[in-house]
Every structure is written in C-alpha cells, then in structure tokens.
PDB file of N, CA and C in Angstrom:
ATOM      1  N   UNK A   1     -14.744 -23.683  22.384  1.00  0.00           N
ATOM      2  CA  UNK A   1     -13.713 -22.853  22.970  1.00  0.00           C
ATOM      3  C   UNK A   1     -13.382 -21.718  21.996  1.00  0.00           C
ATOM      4  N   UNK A   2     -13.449 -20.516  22.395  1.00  0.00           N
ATOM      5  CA  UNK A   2     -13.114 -18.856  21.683  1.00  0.00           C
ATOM      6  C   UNK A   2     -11.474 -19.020  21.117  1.00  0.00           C
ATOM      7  N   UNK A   3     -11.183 -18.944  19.915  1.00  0.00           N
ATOM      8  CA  UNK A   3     -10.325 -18.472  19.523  1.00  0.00           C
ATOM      9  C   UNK A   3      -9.171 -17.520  20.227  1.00  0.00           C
ATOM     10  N   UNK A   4      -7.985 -17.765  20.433  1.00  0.00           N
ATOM     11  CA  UNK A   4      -7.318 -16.392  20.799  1.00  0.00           C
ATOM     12  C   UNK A   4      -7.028 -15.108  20.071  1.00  0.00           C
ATOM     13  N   UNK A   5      -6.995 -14.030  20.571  1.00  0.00           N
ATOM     14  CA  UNK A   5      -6.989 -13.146  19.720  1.00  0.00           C
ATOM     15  C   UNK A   5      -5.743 -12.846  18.918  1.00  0.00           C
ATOM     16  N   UNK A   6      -5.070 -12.870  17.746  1.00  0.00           N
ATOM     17  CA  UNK A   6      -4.348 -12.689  17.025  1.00  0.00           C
ATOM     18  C   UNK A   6      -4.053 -10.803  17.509  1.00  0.00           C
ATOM     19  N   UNK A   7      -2.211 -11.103  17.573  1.00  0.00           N
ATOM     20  CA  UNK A   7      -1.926  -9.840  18.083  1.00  0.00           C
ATOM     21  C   UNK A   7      -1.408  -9.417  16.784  1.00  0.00           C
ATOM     22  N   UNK A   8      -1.401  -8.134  15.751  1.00  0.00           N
ATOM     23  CA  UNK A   8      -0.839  -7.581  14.818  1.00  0.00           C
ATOM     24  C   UNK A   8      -0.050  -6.290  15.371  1.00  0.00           C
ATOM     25  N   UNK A   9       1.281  -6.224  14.913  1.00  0.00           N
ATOM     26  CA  UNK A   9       1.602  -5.224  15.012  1.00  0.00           C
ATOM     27  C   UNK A   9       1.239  -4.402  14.985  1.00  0.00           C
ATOM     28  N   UNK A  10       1.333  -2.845  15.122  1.00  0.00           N
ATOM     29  CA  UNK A  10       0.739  -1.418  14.630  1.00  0.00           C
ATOM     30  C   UNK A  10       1.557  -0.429  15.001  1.00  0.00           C
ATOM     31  N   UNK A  11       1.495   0.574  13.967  1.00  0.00           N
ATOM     32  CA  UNK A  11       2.259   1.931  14.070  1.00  0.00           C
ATOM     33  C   UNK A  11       1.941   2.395  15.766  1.00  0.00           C
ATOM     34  N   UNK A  12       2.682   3.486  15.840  1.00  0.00           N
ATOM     35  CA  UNK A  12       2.036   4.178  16.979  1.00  0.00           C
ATOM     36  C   UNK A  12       0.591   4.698  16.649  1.00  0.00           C
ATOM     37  N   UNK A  13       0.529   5.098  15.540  1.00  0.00           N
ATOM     38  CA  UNK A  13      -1.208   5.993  15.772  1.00  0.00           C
ATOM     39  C   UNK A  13      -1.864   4.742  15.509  1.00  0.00           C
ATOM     40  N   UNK A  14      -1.844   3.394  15.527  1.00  0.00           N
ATOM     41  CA  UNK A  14      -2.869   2.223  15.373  1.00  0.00           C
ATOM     42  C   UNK A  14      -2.968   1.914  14.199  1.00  0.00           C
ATOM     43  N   UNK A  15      -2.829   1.958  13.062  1.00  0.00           N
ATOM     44  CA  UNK A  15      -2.644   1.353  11.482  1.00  0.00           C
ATOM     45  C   UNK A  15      -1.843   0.394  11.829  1.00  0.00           C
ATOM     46  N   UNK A  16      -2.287  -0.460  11.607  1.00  0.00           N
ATOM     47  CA  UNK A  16      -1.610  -2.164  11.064  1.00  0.00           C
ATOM     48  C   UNK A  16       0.250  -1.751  10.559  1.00  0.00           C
ATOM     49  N   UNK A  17       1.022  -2.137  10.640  1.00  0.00           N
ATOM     50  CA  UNK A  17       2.474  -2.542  10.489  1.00  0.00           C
ATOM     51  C   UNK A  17       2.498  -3.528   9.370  1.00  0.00           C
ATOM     52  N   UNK A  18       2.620  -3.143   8.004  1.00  0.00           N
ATOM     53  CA  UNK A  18       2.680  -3.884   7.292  1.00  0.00           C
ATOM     54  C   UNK A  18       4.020  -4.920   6.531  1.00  0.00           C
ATOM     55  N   UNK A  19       3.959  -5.672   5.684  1.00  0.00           N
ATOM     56  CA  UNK A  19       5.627  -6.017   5.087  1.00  0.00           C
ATOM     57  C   UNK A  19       6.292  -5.178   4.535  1.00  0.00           C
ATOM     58  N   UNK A  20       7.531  -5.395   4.694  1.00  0.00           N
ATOM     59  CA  UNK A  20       8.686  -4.258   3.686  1.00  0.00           C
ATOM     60  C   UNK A  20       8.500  -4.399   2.607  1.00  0.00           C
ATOM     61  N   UNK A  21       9.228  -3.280   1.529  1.00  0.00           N
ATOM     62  CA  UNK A  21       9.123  -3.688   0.054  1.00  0.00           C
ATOM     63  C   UNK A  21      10.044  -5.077  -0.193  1.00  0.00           C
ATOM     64  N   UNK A  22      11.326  -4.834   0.686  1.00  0.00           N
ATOM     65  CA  UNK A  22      12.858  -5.993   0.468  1.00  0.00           C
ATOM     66  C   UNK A  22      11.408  -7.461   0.865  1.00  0.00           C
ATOM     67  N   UNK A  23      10.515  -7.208   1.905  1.00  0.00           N
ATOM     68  CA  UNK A  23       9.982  -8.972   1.848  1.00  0.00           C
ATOM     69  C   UNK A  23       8.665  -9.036   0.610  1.00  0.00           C
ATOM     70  N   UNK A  24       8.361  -7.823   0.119  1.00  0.00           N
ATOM     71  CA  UNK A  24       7.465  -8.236  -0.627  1.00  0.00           C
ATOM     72  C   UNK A  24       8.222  -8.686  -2.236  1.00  0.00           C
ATOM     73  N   UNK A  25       9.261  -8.051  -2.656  1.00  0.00           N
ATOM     74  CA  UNK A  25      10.266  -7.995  -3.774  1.00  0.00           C
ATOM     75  C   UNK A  25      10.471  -9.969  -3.909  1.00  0.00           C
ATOM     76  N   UNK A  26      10.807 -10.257  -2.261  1.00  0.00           N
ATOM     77  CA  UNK A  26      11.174 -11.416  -2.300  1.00  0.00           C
ATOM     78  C   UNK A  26      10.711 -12.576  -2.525  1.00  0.00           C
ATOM     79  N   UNK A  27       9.488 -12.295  -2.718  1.00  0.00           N
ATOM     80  CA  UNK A  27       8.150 -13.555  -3.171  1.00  0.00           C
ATOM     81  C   UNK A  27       7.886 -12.987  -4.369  1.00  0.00           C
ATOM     82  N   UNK A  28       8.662 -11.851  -5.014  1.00  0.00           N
ATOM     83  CA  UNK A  28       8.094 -11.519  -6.449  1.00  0.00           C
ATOM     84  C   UNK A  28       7.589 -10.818  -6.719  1.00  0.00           C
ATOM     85  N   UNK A  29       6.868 -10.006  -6.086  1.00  0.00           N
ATOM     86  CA  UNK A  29       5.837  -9.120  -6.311  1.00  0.00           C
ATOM     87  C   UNK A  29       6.404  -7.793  -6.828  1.00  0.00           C
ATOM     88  N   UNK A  30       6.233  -7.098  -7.826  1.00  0.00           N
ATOM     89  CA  UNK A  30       7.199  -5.876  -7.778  1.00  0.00           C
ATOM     90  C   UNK A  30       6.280  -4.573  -8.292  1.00  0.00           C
ATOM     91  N   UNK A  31       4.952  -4.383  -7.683  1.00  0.00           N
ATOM     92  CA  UNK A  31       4.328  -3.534  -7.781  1.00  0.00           C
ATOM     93  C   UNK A  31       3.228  -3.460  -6.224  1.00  0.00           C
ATOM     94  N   UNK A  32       2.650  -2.288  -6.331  1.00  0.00           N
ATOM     95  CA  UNK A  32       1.755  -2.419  -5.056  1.00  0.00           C
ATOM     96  C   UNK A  32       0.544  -1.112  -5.723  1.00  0.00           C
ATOM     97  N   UNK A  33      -0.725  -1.421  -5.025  1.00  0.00           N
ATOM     98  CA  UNK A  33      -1.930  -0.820  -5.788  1.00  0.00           C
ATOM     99  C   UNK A  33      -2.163   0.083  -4.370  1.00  0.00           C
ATOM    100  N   UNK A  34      -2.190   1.181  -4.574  1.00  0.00           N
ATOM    101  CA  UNK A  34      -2.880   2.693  -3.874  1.00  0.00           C
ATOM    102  C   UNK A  34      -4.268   2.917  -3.433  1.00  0.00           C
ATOM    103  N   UNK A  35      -4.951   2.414  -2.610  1.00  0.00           N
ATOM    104  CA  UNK A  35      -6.784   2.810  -2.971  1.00  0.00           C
ATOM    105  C   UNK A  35      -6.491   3.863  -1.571  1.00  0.00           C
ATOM    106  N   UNK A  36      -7.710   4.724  -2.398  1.00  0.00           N
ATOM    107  CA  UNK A  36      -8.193   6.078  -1.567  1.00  0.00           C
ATOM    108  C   UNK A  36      -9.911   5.114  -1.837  1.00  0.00           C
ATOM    109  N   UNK A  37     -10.897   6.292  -1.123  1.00  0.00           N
ATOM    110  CA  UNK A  37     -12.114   5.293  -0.648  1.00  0.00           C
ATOM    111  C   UNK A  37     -12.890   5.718  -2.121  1.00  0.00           C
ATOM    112  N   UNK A  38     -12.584   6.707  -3.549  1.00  0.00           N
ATOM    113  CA  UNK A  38     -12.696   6.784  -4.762  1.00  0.00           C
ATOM    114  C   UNK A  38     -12.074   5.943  -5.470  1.00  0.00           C
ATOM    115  N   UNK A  39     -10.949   5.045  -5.415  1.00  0.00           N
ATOM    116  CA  UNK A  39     -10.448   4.293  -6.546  1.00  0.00           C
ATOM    117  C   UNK A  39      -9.178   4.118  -6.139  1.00  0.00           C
ATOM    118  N   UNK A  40      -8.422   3.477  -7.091  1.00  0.00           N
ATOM    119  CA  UNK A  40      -6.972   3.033  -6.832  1.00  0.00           C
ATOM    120  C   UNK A  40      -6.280   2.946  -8.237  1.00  0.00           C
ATOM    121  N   UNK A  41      -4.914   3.092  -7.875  1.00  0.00           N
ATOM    122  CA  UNK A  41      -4.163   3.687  -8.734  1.00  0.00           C
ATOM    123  C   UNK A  41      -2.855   1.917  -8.687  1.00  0.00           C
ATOM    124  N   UNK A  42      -2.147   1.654  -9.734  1.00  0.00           N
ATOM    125  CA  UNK A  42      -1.336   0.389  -9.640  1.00  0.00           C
ATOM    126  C   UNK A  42       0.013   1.333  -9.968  1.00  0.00           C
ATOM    127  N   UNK A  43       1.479   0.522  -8.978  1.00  0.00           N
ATOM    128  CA  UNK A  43       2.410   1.813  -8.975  1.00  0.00           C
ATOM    129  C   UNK A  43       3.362   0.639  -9.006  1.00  0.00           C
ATOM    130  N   UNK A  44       4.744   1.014  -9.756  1.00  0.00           N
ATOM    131  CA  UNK A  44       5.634   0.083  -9.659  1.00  0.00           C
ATOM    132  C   UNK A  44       6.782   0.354  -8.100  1.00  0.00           C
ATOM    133  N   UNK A  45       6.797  -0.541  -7.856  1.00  0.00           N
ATOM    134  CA  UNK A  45       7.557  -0.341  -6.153  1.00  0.00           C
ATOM    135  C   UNK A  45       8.885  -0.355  -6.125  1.00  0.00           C
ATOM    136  N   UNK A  46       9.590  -0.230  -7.509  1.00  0.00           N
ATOM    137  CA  UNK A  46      11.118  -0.353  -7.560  1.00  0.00           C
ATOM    138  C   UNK A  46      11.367   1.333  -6.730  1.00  0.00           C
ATOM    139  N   UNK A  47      10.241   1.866  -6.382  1.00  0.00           N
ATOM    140  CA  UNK A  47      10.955   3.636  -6.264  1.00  0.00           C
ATOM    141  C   UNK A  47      11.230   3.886  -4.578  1.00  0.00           C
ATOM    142  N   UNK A  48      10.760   2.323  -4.521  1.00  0.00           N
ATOM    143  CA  UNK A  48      10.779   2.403  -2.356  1.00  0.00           C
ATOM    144  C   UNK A  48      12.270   1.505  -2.250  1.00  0.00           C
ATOM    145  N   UNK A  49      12.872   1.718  -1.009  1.00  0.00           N
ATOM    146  CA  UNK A  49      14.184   1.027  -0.908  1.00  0.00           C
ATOM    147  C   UNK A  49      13.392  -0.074   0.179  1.00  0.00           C
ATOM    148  N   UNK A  50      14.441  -1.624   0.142  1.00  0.00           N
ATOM    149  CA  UNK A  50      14.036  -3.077   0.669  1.00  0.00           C
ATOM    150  C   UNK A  50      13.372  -2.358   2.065  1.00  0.00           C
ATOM    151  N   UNK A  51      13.907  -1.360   2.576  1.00  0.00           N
ATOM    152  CA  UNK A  51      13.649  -1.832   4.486  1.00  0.00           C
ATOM    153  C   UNK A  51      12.319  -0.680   4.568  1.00  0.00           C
ATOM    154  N   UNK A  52      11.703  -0.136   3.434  1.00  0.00           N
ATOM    155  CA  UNK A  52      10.642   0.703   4.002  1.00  0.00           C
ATOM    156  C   UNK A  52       9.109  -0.131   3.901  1.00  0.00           C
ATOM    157  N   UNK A  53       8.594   0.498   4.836  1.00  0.00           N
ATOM    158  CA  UNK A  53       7.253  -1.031   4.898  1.00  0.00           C
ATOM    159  C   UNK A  53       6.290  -0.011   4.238  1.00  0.00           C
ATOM    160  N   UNK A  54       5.449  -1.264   3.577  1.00  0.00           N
ATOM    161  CA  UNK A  54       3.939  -0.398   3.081  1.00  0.00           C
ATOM    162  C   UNK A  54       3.130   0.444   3.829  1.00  0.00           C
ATOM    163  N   UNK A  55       3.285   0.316   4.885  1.00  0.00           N
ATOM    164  CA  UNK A  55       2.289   1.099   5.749  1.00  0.00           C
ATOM    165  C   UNK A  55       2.988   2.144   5.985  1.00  0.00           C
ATOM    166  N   UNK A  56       4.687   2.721   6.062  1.00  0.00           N
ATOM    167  CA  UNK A  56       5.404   3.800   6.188  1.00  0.00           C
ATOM    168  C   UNK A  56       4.351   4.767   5.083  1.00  0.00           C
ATOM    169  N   UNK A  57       4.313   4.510   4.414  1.00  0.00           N
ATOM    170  CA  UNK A  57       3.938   5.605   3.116  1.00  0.00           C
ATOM    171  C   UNK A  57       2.742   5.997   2.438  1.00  0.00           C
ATOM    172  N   UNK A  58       1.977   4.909   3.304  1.00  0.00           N
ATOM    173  CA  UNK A  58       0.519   5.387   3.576  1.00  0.00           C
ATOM    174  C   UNK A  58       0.006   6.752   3.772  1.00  0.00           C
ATOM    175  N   UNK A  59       0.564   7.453   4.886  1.00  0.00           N
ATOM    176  CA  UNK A  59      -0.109   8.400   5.032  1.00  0.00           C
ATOM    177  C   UNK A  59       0.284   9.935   3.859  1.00  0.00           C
ATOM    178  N   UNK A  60       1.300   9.314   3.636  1.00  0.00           N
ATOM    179  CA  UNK A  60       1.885  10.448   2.486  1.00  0.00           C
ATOM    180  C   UNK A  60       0.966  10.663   0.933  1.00  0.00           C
ATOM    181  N   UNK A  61       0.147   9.487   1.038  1.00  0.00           N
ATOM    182  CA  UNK A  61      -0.424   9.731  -0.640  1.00  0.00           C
ATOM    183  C   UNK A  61      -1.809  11.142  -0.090  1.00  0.00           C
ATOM    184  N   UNK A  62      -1.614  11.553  -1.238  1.00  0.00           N
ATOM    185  CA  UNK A  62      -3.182  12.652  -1.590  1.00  0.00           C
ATOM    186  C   UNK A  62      -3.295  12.248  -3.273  1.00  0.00           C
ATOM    187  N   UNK A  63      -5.115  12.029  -3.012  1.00  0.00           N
ATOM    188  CA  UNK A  63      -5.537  12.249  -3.650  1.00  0.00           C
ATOM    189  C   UNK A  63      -6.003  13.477  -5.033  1.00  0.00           C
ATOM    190  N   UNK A  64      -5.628  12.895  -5.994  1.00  0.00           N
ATOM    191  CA  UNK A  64      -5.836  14.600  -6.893  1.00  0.00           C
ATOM    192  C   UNK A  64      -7.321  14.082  -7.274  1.00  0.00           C
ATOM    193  N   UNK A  65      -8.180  12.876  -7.048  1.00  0.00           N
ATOM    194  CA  UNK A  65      -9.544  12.991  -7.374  1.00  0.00           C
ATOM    195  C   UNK A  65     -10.088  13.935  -6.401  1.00  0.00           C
ATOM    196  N   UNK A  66      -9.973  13.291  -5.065  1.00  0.00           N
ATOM    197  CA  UNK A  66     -11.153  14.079  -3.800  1.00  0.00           C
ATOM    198  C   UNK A  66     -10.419  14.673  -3.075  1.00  0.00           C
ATOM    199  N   UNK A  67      -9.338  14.425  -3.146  1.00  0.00           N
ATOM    200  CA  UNK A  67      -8.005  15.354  -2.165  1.00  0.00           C
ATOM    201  C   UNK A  67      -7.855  14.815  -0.819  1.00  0.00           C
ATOM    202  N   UNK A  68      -8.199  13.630  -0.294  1.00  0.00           N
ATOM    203  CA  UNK A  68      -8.340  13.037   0.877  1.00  0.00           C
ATOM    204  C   UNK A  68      -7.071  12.495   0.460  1.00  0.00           C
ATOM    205  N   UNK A  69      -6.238  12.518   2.155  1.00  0.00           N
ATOM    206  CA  UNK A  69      -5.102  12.341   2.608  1.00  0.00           C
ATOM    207  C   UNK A  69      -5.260  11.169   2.999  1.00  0.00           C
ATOM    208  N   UNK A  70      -3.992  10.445   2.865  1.00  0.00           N
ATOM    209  CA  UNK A  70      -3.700   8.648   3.172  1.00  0.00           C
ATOM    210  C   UNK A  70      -4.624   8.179   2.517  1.00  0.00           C
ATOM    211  N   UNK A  71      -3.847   6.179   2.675  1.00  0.00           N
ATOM    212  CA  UNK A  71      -4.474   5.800   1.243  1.00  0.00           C
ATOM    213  C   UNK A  71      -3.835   4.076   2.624  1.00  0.00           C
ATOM    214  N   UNK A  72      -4.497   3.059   1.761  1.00  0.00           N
ATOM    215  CA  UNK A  72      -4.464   1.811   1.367  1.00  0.00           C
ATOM    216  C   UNK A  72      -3.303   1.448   0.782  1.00  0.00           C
ATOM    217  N   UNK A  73      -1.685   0.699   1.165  1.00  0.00           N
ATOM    218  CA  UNK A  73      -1.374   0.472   0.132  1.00  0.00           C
ATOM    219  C   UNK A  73      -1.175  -1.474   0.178  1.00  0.00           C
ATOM    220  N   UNK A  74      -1.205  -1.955  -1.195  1.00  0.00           N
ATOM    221  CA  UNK A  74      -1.252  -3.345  -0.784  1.00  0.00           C
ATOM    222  C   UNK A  74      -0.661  -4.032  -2.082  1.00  0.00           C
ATOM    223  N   UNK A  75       0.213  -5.326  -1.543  1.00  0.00           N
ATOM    224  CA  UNK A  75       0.975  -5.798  -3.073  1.00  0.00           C
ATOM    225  C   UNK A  75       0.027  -6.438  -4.054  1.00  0.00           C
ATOM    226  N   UNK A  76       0.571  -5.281  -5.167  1.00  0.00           N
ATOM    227  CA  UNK A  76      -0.284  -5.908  -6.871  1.00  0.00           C
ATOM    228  C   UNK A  76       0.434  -7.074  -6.746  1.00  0.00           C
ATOM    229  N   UNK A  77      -0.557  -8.020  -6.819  1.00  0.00           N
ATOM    230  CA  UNK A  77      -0.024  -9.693  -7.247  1.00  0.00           C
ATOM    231  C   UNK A  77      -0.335  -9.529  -9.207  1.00  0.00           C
ATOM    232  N   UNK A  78      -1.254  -8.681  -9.520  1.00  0.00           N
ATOM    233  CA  UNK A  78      -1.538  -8.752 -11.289  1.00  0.00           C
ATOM    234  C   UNK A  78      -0.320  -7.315 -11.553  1.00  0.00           C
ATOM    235  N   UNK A  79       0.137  -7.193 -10.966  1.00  0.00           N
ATOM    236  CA  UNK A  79       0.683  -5.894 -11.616  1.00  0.00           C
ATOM    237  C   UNK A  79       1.171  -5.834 -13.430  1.00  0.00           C
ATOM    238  N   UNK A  80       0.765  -5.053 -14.021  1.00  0.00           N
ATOM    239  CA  UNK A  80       0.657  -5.149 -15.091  1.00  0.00           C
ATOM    240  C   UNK A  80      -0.473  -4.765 -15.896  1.00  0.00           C
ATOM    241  N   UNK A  81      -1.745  -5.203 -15.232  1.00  0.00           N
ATOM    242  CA  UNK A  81      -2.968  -5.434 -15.691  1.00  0.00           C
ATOM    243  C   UNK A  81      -3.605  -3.670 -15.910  1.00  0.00           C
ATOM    244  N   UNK A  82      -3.618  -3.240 -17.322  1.00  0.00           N
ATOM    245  CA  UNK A  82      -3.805  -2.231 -17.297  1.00  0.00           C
ATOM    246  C   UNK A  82      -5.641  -1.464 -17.016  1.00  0.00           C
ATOM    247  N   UNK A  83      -6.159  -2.469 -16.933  1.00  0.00           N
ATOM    248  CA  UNK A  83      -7.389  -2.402 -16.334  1.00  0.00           C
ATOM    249  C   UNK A  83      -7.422  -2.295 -14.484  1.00  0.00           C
ATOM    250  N   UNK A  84      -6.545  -2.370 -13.800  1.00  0.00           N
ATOM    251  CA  UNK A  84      -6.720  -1.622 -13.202  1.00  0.00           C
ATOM    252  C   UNK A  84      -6.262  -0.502 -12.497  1.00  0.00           C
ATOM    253  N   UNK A  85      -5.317   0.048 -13.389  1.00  0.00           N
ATOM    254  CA  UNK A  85      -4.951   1.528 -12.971  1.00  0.00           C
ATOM    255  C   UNK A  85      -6.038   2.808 -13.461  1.00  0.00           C
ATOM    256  N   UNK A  86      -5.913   3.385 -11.972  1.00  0.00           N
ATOM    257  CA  UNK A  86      -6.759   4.666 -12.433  1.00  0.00           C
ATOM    258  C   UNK A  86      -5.634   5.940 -12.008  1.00  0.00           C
ATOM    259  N   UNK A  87      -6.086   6.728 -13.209  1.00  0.00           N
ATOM    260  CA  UNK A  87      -5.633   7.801 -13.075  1.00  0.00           C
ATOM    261  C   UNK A  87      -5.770   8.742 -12.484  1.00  0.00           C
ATOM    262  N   UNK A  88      -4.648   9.984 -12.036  1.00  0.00           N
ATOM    263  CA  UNK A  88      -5.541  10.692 -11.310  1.00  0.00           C
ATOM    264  C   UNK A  88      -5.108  11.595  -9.578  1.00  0.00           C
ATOM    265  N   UNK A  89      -3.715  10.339  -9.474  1.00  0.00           N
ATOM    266  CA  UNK A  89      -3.361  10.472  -7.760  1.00  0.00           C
ATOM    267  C   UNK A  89      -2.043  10.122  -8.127  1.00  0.00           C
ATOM    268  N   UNK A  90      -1.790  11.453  -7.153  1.00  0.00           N
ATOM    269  CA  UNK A  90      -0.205  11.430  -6.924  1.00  0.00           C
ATOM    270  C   UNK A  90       0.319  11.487  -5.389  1.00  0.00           C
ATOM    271  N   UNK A  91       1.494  11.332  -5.329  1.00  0.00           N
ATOM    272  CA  UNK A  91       1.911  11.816  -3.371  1.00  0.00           C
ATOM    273  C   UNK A  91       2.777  12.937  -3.992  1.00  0.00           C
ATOM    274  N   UNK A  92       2.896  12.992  -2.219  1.00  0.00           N
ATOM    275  CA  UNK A  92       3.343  14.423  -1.672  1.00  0.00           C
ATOM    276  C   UNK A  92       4.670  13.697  -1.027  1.00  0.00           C
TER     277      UNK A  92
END
C-alpha cells in the first residue's frame, strides 16, 4: 500500500514554510547557515525577532560571490564551528 502524501506548508510562490526563529531559539539552536548554490556562510540568529520564519528571509540574501539572489536558510546545529563559515555574502 502507497504511502500518503505528506502535505507541507508553502509560501505563496511555493518555497516550503519553514520554523520561526522564537521555535528554533527554543530547542537551542541560536545560529542558522546561508547556502547560495557556491557556498554558505554560518550567521548568528539573535538579529531576527521570535515570530519571523526562516524561509521569510530567504529571498532577501545576495550573494557578493556570484551575485545570485535568495539563498537556503537552515538551523546551524554546530554553530560555532569556524570551519564552516565562508566569507563573502551579505543581504540586502
């Protein structure tokens, strides 16, 4: 018997609806990592308030490597780990 299909939220333009910072803060996590399809950048998340979700702010990052608009964002569980921040990308 086929599996049912798992319904996920999504923005209006179809990107996935992700957790808030207030539910990711709340299991601990207090950073989140940036990837563009060149690399990813590790960012501390104290600068987002509890009720804005990861996927709100997605489309706002640019790249200063390739300059491609929107990004990946997803909670650093290592945050800290200075091996993997890359330099390089900022938002708008």
């Amino acid at each position: 018997m086929p599996r049912p299909k798992r319904h996920t939220p999504t923005h209006a333009d179809g990107r996935p609806l992700k957790i808030t910072f207030g539910e990711m803060r709340g299991v601990g996590v207090r950073g989140v990592l940036v990837y563009c399809h060149c690399g990813h950048i590790a960012l501390d998340a104290d600068r987002w308030p509890d009720a804005v979700r990861l996927s709100d702010i997605e489309p706002r990052f640019v790249c200063a490597g390739c300059g491609s608009r929107g990004a990946d964002v997803r909670p650093d569980f290592d945050r800290g780990n200075p091996r993997l921040a890359i330099k390089g990308h900022r938002t708008r």
